[in-house]
N, C-alpha and C. Protein backbone atom coordinates (compact mmCIF):
# COMPACT_ATOMS: atom_id res chain seq x y z
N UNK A 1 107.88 95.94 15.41
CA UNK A 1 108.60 97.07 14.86
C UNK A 1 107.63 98.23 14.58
N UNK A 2 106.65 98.06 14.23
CA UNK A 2 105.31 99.06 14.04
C UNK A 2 104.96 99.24 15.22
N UNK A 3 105.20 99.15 16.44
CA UNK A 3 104.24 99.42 17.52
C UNK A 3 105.49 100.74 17.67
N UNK A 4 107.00 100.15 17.61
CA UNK A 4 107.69 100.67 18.38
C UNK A 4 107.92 102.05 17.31
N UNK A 5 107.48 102.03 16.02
CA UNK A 5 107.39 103.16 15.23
C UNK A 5 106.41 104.26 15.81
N UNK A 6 105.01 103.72 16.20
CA UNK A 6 103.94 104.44 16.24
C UNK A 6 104.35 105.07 18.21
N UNK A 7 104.66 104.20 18.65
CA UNK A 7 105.32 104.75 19.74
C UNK A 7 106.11 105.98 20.18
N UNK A 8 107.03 105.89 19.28
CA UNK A 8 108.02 106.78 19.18
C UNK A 8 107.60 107.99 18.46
N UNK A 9 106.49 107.79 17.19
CA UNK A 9 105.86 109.03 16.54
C UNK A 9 104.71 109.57 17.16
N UNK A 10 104.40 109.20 18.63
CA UNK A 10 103.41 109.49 18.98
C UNK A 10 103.77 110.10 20.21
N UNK A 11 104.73 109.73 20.80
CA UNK A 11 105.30 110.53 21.80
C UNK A 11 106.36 111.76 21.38
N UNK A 12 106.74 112.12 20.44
CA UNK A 12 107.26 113.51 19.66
C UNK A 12 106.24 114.03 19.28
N UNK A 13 104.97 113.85 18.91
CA UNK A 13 103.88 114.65 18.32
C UNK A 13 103.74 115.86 19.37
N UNK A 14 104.05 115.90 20.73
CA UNK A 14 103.80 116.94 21.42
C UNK A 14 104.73 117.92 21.36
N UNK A 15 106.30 117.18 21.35
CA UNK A 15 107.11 118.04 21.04
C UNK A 15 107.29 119.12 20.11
N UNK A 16 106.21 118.97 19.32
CA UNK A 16 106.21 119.77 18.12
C UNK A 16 105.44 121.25 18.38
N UNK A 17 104.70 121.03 19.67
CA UNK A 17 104.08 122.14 19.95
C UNK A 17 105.22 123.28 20.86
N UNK A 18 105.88 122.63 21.05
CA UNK A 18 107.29 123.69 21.74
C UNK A 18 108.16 124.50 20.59
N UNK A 19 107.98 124.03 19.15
CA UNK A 19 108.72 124.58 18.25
C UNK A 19 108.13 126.01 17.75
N UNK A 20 108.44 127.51 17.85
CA UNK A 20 107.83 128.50 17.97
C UNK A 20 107.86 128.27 16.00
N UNK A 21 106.71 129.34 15.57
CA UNK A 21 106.40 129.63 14.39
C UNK A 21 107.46 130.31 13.78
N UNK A 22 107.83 130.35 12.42
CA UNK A 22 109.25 131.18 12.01
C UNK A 22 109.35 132.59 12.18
N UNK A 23 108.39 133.09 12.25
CA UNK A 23 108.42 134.77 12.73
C UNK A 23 108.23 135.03 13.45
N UNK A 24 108.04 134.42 15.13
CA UNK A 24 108.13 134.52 16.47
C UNK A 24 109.78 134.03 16.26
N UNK A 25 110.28 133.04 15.91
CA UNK A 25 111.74 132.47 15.73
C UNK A 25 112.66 133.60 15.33
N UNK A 26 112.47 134.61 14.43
CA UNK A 26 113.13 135.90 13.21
C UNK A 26 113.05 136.75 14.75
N UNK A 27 112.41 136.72 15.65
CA UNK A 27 112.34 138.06 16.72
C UNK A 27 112.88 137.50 17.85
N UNK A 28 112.91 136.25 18.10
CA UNK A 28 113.87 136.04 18.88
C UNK A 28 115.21 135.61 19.02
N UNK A 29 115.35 135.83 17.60
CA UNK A 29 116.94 135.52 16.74
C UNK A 29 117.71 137.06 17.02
N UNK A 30 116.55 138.16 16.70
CA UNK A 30 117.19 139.38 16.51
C UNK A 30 117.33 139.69 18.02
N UNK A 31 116.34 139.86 18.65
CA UNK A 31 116.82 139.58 20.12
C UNK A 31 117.70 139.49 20.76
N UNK A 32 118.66 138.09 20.60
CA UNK A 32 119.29 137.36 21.12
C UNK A 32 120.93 138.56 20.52
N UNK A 33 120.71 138.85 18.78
CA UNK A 33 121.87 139.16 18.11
C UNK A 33 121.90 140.63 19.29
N UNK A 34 120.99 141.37 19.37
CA UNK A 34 121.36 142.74 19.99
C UNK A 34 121.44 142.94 21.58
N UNK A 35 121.10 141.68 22.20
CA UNK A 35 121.99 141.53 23.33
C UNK A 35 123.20 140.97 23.75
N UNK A 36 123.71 140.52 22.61
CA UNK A 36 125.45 139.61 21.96
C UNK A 36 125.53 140.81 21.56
N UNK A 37 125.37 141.89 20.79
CA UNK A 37 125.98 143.08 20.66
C UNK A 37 125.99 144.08 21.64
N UNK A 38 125.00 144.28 22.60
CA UNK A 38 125.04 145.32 23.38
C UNK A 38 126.08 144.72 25.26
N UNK A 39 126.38 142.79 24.83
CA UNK A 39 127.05 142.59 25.96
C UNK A 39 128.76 142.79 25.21
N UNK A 40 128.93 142.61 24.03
CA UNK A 40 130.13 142.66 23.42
C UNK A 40 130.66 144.36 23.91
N UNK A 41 129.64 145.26 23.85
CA UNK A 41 130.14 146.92 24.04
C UNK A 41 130.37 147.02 25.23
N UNK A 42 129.67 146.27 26.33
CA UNK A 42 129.63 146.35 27.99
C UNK A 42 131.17 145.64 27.88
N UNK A 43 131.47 144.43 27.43
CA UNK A 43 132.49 143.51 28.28
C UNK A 43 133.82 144.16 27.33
N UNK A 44 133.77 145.00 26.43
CA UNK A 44 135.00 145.52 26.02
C UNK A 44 134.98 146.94 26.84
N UNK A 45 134.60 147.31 27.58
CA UNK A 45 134.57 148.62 27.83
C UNK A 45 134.62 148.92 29.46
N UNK A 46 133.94 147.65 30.16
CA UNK A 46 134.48 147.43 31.59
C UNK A 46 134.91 146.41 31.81
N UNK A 47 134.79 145.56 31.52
CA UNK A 47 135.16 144.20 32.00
C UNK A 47 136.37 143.43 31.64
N UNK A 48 136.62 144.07 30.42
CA UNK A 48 138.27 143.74 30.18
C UNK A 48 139.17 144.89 30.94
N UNK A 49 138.98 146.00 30.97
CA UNK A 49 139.97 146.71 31.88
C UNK A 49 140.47 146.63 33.33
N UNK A 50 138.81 146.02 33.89
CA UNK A 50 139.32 145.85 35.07
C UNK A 50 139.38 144.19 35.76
N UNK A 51 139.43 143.38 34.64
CA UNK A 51 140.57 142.12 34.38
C UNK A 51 142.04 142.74 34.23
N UNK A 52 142.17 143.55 33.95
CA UNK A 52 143.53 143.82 33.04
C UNK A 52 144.26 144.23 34.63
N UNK A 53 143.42 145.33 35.36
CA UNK A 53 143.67 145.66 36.39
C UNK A 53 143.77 144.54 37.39
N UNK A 54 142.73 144.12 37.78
CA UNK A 54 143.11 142.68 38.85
C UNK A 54 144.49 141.72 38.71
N UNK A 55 144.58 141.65 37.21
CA UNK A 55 145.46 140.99 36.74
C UNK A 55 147.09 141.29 37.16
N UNK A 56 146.91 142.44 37.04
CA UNK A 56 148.37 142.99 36.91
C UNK A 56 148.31 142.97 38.59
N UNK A 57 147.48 143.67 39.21
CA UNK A 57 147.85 143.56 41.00
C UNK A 57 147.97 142.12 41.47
N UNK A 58 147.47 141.00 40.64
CA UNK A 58 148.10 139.53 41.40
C UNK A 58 148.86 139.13 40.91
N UNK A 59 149.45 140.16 39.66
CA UNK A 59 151.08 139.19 39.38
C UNK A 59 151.89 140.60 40.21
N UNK A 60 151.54 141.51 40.83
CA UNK A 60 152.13 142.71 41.79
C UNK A 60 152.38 141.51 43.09
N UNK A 61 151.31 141.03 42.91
CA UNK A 61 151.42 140.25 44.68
C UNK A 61 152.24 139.12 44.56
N UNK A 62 152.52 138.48 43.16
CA UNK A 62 153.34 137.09 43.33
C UNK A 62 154.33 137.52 43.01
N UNK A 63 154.87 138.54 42.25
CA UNK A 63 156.27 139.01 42.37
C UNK A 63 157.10 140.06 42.73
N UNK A 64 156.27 140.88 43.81
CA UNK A 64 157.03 141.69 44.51
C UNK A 64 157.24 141.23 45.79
N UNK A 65 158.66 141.55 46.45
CA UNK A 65 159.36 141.13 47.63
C UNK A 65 158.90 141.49 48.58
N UNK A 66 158.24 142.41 48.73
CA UNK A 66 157.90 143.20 49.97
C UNK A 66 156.80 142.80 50.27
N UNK A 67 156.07 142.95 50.86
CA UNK A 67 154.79 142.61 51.79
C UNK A 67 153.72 143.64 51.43
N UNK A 68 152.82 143.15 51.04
CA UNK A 68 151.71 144.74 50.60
C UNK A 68 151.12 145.28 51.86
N UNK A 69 151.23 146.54 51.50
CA UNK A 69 151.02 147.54 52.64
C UNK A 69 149.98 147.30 53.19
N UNK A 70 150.16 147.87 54.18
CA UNK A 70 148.35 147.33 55.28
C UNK A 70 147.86 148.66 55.41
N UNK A 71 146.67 148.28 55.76
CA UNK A 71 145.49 149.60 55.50
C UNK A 71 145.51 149.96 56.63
N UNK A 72 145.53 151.27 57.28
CA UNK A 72 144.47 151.51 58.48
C UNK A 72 143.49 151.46 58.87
């Protein structure tokens, strides 16, 4: 049971070097928050409209009778 303790605490000891310091952690927290804010302004401002648009032309295509016009 002690081998399999020292085992197990000895193979996480490295893992510990992947854990960044708390104020490298505070800058890549803020980071993370102002590109979740600056994709929240992008995806309300194009990306839902022209969902909204696609949207409405494939319920145009599943429920209108006619045949959509062809291009030249």
């Amino acid at each position: 049971m002690l081998q399999l303790f020292f085992t197990i605490a000895f193979s996480a000891a490295p893992l510990t070097l992947y854990i960044p310091p708390i104020r490298c952690l505070t800058m890549f927290v803020e980071t993370m928050e102002e590109m979740g804010m600056e994709g929240r302004v992008y995806s309300r401002r194009v990306i839902i409209p022209r969902a909204r648009i696609a949207w409405s032309r494939l319920l145009d295509c599943f429920f209108s009778s006619s045949p959509p016009p062809r291009r030249p």
